[in-house]
Protein backbone atom coordinates (compact mmCIF):
# COMPACT_ATOMS: atom_id res chain seq x y z
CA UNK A 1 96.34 85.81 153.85
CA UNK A 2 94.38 88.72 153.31
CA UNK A 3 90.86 88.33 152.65
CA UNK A 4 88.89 91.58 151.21
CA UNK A 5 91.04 93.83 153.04
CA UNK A 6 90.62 91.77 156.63
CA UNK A 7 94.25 90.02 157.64
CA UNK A 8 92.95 85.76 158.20
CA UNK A 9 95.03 83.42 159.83
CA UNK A 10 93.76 79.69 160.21
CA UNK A 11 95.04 76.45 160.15
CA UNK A 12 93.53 74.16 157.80
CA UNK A 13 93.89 70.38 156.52
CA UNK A 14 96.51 69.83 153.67
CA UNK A 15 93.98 69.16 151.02
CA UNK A 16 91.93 71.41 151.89
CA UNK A 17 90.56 73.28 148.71
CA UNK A 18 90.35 77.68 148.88
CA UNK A 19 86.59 77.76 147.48
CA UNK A 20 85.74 75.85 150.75
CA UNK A 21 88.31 77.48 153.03
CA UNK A 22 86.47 80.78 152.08
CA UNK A 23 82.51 79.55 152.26
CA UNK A 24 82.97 77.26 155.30
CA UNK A 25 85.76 78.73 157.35
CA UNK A 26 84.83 82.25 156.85
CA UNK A 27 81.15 82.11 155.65
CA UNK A 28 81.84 84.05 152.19
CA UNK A 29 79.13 82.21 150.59
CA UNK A 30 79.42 84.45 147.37
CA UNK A 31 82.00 82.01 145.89
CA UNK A 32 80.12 79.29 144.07
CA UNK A 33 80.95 75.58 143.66
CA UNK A 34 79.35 74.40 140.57
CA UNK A 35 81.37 71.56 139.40
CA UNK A 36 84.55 70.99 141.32
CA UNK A 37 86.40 70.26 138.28
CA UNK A 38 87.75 74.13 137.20
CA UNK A 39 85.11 73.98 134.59
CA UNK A 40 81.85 76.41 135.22
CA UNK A 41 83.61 79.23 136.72
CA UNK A 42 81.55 79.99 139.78
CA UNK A 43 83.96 79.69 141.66
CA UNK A 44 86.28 82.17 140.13
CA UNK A 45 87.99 84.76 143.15
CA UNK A 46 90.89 87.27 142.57
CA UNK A 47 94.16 86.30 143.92
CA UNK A 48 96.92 88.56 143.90
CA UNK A 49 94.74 90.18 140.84
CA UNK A 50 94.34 87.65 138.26
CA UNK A 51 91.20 85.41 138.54
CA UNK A 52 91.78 81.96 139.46
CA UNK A 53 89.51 79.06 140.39
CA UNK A 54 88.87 78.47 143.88
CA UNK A 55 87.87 74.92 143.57
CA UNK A 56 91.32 74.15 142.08
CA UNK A 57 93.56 75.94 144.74
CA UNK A 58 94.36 74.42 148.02
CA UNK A 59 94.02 77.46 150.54
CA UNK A 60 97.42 76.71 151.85
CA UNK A 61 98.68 77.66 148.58
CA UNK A 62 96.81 80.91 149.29
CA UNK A 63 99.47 81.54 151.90
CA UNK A 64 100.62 84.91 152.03
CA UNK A 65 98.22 86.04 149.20
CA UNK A 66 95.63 88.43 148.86
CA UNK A 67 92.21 87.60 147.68
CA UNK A 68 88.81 89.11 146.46
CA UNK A 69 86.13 87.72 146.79
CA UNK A 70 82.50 88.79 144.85
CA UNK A 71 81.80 90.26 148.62
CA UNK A 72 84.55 92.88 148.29
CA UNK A 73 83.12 94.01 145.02
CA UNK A 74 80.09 96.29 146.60
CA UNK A 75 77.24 96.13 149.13
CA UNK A 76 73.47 95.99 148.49
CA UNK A 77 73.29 99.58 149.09
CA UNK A 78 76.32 100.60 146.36
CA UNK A 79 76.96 98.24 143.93
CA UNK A 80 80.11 98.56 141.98
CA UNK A 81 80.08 99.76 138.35
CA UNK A 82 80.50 96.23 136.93
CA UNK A 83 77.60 94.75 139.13
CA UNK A 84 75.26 97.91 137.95
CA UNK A 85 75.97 96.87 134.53
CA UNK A 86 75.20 93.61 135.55
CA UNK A 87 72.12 94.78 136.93
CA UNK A 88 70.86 97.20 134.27
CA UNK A 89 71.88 94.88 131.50
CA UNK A 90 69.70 91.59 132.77
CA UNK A 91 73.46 90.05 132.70
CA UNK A 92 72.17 87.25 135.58
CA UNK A 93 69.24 85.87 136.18
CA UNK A 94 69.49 82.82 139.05
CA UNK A 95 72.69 83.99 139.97
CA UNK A 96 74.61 80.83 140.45
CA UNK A 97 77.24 81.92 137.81
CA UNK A 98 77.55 85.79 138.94
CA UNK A 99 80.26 85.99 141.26
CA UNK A 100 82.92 84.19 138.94
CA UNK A 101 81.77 86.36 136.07
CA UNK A 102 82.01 89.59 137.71
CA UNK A 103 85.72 88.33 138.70
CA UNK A 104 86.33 86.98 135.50
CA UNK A 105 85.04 90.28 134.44
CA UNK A 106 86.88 92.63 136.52
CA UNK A 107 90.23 90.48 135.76
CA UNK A 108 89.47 90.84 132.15
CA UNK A 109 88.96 94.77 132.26
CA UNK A 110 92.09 95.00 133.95
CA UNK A 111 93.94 93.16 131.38
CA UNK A 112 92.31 93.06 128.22
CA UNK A 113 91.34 95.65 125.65
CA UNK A 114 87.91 94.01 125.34
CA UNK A 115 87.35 95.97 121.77
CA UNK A 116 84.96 93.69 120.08
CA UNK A 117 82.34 91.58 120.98
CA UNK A 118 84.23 88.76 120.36
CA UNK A 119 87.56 89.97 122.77
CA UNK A 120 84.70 90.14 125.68
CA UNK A 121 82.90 86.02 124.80
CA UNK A 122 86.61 84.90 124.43
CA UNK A 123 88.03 86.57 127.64
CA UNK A 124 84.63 84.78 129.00
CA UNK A 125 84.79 81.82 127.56
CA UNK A 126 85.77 79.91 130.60
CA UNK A 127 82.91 80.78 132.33
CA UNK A 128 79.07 78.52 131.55
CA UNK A 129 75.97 80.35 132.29
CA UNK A 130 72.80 78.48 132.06
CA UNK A 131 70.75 81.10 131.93
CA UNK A 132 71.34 84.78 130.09
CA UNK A 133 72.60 83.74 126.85
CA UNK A 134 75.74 85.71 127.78
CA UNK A 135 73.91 88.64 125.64
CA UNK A 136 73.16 91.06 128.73
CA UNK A 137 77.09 89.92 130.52
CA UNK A 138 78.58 90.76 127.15
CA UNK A 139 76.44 94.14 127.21
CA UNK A 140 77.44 94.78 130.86
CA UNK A 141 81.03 94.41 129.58
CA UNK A 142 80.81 97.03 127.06
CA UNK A 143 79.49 99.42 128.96
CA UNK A 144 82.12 99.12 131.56
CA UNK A 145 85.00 98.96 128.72
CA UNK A 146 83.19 102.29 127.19
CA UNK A 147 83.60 104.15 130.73
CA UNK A 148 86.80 102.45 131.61
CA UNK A 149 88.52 104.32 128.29
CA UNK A 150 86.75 107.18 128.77
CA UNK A 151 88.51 107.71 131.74
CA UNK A 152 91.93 106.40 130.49
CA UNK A 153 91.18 108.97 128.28
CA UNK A 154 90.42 111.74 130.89
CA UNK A 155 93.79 110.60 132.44
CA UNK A 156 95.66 111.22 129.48
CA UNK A 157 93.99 114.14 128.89
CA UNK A 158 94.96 115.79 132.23
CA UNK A 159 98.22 114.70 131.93
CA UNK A 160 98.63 116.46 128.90
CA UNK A 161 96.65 119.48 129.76
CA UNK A 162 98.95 120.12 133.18
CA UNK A 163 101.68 121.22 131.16
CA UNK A 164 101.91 125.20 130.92
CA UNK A 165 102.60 126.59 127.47
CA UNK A 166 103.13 130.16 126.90
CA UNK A 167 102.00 132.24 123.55
């Protein structure tokens, strides 16, 4: 499989589930197990682009796959846009949930229109925070879904302005 970008090739017990394969095996601790069950969402990755939960998957069903964890998604040093809104939105506080929300998240921008408040708490729905209220995530959200169709926009804007015209 590859793991954020690295090629990883291990063998591993049967039952053997992917949110331990991933903190044990390869010491990305980022991917929370909160309650083993599919419930909380903390340990929500990206494989092959949609979010899924970790503590659900057997890693030999991750064969062949690619997967992203919450380390792939910036450094200390240069967050990524989702994890500065995140940041300048108060949208964690302990930071148990985080790295399944900013997967859930970044699935959800990918896919989703996210137009209303209520679009963003439904695509999060599957994911429990015990501490923000969901008030600064859902903010977070916004603000990415503002500058993600702003540059849709920008796109489509080019696009149409490449086209010569003449008088």
């Amino acid at each position: 499989m590859l793991v954020n970008g690295k090629v990883e090739e291990h063998e591993v017990e049967p039952r053997m589930l992917l949110s331990d394969f991933l903190r044990q095996r390869l010491g990305l601790t980022g991917t929370h197990v909160g309650c083993e069950h599919g419930v909380c969402g903390a340990c929500t990755v990206m494989v092959d682009g949609d979010s899924v939960r970790s503590c659900l998957m057997l890693a030999v069903r991750a064969n062949g796959t690619e997967i992203r964890t919450v380390e792939s998604m910036g450094s200390i040093d240069a967050l990524s846009p989702l994890q500065e809104a995140f940041r300048e939105h108060h949208g964690l506080q302990c930071g148990f949930c985080t790295p399944g929300m900013l997967a859930t998240c970044a699935d959800a921008l990918q896919k989703c229109a996210l137009d209303t408040e209520q679009e963003i708490r439904d695509a999060l729905s599957g994911n429990l925070c015990r501490c923000t209220g969901y008030q600064g995530i859902v903010e977070a959200v916004k603000v990415c879904v503002t500058a993600r169709n702003a540059l849709r926009t920008a796109a489509a804007d080019g696009a149409l302005g490449t086209e010569e015209t003449t008088p």
